[in-house]
PDB file of N, CA and C in Angstrom:
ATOM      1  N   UNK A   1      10.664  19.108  28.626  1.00  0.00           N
ATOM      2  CA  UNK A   1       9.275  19.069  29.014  1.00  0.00           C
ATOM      3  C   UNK A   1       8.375  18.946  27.786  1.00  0.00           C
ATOM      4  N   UNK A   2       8.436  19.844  26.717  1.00  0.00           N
ATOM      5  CA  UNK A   2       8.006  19.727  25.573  1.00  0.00           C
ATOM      6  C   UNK A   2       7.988  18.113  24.863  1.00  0.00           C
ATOM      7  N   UNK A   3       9.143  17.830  24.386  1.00  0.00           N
ATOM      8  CA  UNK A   3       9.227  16.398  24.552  1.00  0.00           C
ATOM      9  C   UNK A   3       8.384  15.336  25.120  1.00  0.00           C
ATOM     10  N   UNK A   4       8.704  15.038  26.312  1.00  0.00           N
ATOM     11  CA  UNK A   4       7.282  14.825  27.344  1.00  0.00           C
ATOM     12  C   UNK A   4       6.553  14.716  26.985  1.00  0.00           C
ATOM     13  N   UNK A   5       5.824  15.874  26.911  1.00  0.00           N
ATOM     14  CA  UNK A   5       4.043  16.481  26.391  1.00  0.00           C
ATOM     15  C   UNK A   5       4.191  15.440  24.674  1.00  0.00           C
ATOM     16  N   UNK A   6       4.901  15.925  24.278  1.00  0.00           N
ATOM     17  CA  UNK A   6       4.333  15.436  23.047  1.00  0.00           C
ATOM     18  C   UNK A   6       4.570  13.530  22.780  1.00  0.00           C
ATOM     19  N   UNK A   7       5.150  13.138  23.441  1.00  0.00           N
ATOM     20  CA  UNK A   7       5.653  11.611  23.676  1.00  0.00           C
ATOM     21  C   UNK A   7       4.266  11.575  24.166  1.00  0.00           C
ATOM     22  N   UNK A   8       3.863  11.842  24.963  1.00  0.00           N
ATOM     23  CA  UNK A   8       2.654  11.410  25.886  1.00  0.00           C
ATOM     24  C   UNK A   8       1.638  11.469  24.899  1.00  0.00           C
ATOM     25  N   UNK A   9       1.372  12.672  24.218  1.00  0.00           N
ATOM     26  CA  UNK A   9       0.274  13.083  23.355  1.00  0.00           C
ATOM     27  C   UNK A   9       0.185  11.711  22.031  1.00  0.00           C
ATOM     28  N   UNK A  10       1.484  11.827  21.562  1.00  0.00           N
ATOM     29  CA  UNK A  10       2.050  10.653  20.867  1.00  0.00           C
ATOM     30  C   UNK A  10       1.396   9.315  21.272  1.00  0.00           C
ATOM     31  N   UNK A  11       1.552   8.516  22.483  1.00  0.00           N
ATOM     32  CA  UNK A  11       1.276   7.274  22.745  1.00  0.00           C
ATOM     33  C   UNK A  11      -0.175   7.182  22.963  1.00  0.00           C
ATOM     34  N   UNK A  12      -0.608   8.600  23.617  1.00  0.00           N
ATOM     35  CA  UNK A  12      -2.242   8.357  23.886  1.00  0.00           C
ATOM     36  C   UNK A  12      -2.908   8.233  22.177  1.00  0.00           C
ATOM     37  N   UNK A  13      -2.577   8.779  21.218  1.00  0.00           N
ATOM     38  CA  UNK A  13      -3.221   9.128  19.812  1.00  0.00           C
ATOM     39  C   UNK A  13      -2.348   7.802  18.866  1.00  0.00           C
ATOM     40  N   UNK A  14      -1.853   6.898  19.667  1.00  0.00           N
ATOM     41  CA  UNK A  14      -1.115   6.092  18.589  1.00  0.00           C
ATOM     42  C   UNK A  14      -2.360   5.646  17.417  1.00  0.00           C
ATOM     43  N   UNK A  15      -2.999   5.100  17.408  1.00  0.00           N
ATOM     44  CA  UNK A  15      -3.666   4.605  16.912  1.00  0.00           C
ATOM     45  C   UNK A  15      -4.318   5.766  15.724  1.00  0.00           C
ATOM     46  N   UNK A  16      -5.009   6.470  15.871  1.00  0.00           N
ATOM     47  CA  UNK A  16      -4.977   7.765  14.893  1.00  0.00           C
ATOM     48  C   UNK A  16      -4.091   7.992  14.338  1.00  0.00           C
ATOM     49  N   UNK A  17      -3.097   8.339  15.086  1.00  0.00           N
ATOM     50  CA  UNK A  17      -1.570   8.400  13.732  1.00  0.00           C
ATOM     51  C   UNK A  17      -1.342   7.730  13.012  1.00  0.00           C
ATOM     52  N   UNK A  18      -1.613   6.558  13.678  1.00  0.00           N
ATOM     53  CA  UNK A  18      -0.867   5.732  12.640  1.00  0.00           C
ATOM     54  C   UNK A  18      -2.139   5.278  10.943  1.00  0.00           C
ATOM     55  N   UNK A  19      -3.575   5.334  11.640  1.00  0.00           N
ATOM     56  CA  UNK A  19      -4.376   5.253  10.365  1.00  0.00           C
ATOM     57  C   UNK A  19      -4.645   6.406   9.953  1.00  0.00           C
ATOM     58  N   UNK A  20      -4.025   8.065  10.313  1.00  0.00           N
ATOM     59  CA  UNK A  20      -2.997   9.168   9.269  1.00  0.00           C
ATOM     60  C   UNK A  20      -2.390   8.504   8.467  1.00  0.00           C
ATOM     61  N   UNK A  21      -1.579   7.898   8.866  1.00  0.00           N
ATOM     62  CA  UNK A  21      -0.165   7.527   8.319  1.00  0.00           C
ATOM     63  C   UNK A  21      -0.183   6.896   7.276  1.00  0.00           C
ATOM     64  N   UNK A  22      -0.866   5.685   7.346  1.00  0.00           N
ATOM     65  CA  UNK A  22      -1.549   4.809   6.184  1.00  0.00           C
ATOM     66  C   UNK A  22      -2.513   5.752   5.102  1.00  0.00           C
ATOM     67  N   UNK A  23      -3.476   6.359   5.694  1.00  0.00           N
ATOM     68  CA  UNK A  23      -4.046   7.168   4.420  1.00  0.00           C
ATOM     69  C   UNK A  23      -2.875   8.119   3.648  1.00  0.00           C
ATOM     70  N   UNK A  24      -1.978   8.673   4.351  1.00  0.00           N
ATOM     71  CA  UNK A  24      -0.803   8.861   3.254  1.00  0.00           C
ATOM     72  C   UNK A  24      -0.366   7.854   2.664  1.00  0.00           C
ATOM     73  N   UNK A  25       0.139   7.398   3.266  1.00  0.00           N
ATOM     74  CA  UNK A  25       0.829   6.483   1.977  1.00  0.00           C
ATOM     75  C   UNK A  25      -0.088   5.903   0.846  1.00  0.00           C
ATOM     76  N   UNK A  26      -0.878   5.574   1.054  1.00  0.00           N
ATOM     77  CA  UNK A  26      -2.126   4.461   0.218  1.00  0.00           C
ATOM     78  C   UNK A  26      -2.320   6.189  -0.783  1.00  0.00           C
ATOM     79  N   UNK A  27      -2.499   7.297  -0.028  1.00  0.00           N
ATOM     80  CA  UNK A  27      -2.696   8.305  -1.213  1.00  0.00           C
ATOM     81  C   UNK A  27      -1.370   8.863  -1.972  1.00  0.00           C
ATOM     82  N   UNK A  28      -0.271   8.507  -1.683  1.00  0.00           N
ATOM     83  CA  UNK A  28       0.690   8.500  -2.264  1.00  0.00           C
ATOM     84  C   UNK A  28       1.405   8.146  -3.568  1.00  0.00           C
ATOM     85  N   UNK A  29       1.059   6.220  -2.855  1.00  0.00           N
ATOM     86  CA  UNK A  29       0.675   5.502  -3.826  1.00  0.00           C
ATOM     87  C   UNK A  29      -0.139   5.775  -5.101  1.00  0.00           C
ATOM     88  N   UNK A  30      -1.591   6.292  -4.717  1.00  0.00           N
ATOM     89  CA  UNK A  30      -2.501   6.210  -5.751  1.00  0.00           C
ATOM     90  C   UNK A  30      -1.887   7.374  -6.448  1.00  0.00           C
ATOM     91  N   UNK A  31      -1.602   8.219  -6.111  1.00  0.00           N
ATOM     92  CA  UNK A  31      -0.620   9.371  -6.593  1.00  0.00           C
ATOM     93  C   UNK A  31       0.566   8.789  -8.086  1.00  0.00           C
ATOM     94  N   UNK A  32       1.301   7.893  -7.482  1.00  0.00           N
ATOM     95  CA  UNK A  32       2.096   7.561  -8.023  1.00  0.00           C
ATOM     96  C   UNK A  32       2.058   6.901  -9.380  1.00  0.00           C
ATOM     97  N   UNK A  33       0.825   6.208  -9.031  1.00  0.00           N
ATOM     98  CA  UNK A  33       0.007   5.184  -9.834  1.00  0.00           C
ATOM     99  C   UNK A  33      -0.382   5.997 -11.022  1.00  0.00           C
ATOM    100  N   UNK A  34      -0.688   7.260 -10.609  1.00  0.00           N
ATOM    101  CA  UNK A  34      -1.523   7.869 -11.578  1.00  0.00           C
ATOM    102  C   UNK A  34      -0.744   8.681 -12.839  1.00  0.00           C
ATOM    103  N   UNK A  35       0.790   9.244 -12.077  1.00  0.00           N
ATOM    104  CA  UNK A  35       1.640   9.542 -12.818  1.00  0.00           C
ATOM    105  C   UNK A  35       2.393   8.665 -13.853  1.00  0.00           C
ATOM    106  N   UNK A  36       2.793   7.474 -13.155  1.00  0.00           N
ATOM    107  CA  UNK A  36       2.808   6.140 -13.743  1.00  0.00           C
ATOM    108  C   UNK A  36       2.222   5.683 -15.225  1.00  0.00           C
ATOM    109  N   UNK A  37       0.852   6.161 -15.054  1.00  0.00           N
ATOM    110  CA  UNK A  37      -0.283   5.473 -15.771  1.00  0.00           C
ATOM    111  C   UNK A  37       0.059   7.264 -17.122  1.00  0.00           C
ATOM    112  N   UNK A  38      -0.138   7.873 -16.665  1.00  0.00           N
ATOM    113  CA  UNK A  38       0.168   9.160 -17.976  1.00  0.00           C
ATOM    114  C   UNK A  38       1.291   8.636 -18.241  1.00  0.00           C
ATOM    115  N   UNK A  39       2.407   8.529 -18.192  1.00  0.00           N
ATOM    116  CA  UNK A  39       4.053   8.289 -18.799  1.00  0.00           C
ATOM    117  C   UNK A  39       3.392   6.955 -19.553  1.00  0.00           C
ATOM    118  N   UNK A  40       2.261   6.173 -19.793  1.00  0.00           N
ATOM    119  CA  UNK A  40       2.138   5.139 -20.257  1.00  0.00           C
ATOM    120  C   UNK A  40       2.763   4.001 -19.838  1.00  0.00           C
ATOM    121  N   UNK A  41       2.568   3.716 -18.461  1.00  0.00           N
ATOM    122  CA  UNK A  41       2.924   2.547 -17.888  1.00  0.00           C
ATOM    123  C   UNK A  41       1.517   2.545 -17.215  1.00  0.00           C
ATOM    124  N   UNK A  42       0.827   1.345 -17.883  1.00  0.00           N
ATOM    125  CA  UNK A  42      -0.367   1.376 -17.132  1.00  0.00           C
ATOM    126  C   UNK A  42      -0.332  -0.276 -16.021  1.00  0.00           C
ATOM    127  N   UNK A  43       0.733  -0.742 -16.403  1.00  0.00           N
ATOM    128  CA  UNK A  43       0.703  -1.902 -15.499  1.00  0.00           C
ATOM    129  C   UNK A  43       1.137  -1.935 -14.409  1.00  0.00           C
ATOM    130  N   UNK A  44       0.907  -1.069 -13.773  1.00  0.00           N
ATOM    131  CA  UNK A  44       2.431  -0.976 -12.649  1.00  0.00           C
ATOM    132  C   UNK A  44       1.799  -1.914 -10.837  1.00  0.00           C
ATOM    133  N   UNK A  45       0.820  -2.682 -10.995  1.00  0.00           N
ATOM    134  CA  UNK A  45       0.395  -3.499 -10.042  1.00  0.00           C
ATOM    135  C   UNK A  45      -0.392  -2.541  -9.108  1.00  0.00           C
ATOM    136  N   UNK A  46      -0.515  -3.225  -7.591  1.00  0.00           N
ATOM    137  CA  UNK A  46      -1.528  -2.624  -6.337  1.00  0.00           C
ATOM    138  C   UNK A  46      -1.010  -2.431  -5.541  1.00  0.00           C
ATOM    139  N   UNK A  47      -1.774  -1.821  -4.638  1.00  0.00           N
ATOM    140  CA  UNK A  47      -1.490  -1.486  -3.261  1.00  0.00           C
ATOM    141  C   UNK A  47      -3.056  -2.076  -2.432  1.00  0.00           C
ATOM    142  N   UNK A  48      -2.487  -2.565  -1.463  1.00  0.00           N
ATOM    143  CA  UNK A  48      -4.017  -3.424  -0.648  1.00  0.00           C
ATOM    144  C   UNK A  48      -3.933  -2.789   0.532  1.00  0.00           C
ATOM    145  N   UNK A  49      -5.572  -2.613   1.023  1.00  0.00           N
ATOM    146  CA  UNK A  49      -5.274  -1.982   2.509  1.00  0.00           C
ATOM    147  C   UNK A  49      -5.572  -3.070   3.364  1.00  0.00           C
ATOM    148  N   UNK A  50      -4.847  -2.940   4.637  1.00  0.00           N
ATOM    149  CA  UNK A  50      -4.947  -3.990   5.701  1.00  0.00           C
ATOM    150  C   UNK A  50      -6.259  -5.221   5.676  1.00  0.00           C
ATOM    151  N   UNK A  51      -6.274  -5.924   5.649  1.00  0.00           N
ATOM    152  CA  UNK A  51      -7.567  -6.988   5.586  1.00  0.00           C
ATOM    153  C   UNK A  51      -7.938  -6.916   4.470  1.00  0.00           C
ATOM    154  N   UNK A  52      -7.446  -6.962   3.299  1.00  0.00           N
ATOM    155  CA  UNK A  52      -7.889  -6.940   2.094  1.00  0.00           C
ATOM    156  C   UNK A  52      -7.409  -7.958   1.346  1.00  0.00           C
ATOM    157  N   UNK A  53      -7.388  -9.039   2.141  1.00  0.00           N
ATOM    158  CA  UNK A  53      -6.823 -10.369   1.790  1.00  0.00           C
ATOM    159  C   UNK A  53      -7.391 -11.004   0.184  1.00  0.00           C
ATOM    160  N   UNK A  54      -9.072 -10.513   0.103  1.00  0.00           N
ATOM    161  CA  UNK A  54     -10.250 -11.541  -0.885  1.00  0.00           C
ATOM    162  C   UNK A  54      -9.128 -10.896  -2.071  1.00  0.00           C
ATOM    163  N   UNK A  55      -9.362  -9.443  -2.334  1.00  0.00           N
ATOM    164  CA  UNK A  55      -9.003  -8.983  -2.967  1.00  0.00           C
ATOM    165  C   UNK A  55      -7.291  -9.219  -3.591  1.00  0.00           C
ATOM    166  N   UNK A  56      -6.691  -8.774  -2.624  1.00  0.00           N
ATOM    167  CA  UNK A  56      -5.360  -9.352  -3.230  1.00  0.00           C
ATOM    168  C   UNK A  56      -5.150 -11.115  -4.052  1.00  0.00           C
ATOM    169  N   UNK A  57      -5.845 -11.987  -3.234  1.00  0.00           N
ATOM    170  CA  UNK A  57      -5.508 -13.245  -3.732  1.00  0.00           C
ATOM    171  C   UNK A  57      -6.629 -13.553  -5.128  1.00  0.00           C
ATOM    172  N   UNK A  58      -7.540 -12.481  -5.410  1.00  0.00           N
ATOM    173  CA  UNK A  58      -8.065 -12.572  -7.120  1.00  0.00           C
ATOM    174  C   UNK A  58      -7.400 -12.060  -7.780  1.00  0.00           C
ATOM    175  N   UNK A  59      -6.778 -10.869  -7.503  1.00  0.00           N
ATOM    176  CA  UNK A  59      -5.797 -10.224  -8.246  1.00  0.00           C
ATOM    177  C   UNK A  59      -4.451 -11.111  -8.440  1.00  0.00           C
ATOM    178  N   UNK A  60      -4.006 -11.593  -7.523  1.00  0.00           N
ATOM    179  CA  UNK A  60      -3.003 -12.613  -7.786  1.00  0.00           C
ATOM    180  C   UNK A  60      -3.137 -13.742  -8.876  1.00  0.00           C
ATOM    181  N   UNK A  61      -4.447 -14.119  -8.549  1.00  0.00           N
ATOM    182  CA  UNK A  61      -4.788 -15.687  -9.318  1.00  0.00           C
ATOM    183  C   UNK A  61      -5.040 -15.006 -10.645  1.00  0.00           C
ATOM    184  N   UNK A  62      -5.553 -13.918 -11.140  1.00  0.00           N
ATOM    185  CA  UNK A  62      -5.653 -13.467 -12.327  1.00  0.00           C
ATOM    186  C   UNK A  62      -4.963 -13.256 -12.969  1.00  0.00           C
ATOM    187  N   UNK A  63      -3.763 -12.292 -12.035  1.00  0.00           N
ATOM    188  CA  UNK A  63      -1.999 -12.148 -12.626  1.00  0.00           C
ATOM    189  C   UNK A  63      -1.318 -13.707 -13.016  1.00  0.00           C
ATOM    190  N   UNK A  64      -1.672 -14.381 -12.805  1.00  0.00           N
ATOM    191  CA  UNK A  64      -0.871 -16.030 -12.644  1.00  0.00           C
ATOM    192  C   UNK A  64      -1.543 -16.479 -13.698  1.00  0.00           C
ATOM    193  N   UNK A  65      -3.136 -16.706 -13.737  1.00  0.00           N
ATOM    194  CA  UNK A  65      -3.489 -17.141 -15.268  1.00  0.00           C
ATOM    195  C   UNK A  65      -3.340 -16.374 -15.861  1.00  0.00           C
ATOM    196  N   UNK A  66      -3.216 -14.748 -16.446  1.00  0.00           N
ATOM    197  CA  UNK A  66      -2.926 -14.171 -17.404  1.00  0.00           C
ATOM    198  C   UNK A  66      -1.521 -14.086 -18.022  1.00  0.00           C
ATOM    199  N   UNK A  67      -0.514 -14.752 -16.865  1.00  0.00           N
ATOM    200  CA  UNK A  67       0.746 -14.798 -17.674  1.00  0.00           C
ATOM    201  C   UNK A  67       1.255 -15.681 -18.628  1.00  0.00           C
ATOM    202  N   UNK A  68       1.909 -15.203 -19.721  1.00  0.00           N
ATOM    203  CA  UNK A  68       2.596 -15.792 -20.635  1.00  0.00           C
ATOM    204  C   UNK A  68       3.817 -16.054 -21.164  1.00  0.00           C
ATOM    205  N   UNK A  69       4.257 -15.577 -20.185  1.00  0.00           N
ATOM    206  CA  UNK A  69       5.744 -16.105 -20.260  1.00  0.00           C
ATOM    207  C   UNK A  69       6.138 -16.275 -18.700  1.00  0.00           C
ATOM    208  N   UNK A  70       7.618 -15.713 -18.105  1.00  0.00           N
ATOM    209  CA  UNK A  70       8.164 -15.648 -16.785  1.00  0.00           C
ATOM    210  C   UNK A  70       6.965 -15.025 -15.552  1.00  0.00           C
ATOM    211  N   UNK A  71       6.892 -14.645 -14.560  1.00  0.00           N
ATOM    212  CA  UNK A  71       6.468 -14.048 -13.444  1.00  0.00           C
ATOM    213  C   UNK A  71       6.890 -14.071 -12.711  1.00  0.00           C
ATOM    214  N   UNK A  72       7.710 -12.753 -11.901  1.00  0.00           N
ATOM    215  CA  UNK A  72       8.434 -12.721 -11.079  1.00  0.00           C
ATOM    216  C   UNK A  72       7.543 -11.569  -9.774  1.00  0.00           C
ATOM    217  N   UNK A  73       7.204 -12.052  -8.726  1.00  0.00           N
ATOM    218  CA  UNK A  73       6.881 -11.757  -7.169  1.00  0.00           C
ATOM    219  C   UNK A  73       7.356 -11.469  -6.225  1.00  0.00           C
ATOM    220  N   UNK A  74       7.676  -9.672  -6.923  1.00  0.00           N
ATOM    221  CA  UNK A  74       8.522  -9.489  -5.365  1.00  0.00           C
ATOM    222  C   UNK A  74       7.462  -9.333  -3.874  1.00  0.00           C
ATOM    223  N   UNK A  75       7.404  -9.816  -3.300  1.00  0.00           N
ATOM    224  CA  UNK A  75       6.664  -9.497  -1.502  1.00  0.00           C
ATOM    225  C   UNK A  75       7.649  -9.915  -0.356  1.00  0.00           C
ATOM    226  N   UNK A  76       7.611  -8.883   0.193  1.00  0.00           N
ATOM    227  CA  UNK A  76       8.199  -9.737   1.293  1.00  0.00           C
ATOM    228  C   UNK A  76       7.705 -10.781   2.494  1.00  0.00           C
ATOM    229  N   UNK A  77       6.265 -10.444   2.392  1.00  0.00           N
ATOM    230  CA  UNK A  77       5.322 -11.253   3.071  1.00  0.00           C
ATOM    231  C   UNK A  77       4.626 -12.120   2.598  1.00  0.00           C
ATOM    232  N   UNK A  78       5.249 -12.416   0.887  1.00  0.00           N
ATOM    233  CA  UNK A  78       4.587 -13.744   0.404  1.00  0.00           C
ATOM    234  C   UNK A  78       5.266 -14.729   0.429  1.00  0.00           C
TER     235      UNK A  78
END
């Protein structure tokens, strides 16, 4: 029954959970980023939030003219 209740509670609130869910991670990330950046790795790339298309593809085109040697792109959605 419990189960139930909370499946139900679950599908009615999908949408809230899930943009929970995303503000973790994205603060995770920035988390990570930040530890990253003290150990002196300050390059360690982005994280984009949903519809943040303008943004990612300047950051891209900037990464592409600023390189000087190889560039390698991992995405799985690029």
């Amino acid at each position: 029954m419990q189960y139930k209740l909370s499946f139900q509670s679950l599908f009615q609130n999908w949408k809230l959970a899930i943009t929970q869910i995303q503000g973790q991670v994205l603060d995770a990330i920035e988390e990570l980023k930040l530890e990253l950046e003290l150990d002196g790795r300050s390059e360690i790339g982005n994280a984009y939030e949903p519809g943040d298309v303008y943004k990612f593809f300047a950051d891209l085109k900037s990464i592409i003219s600023d390189a000087e040697n190889d560039l390698l792109i991992v995405d799985p959605f690029f």
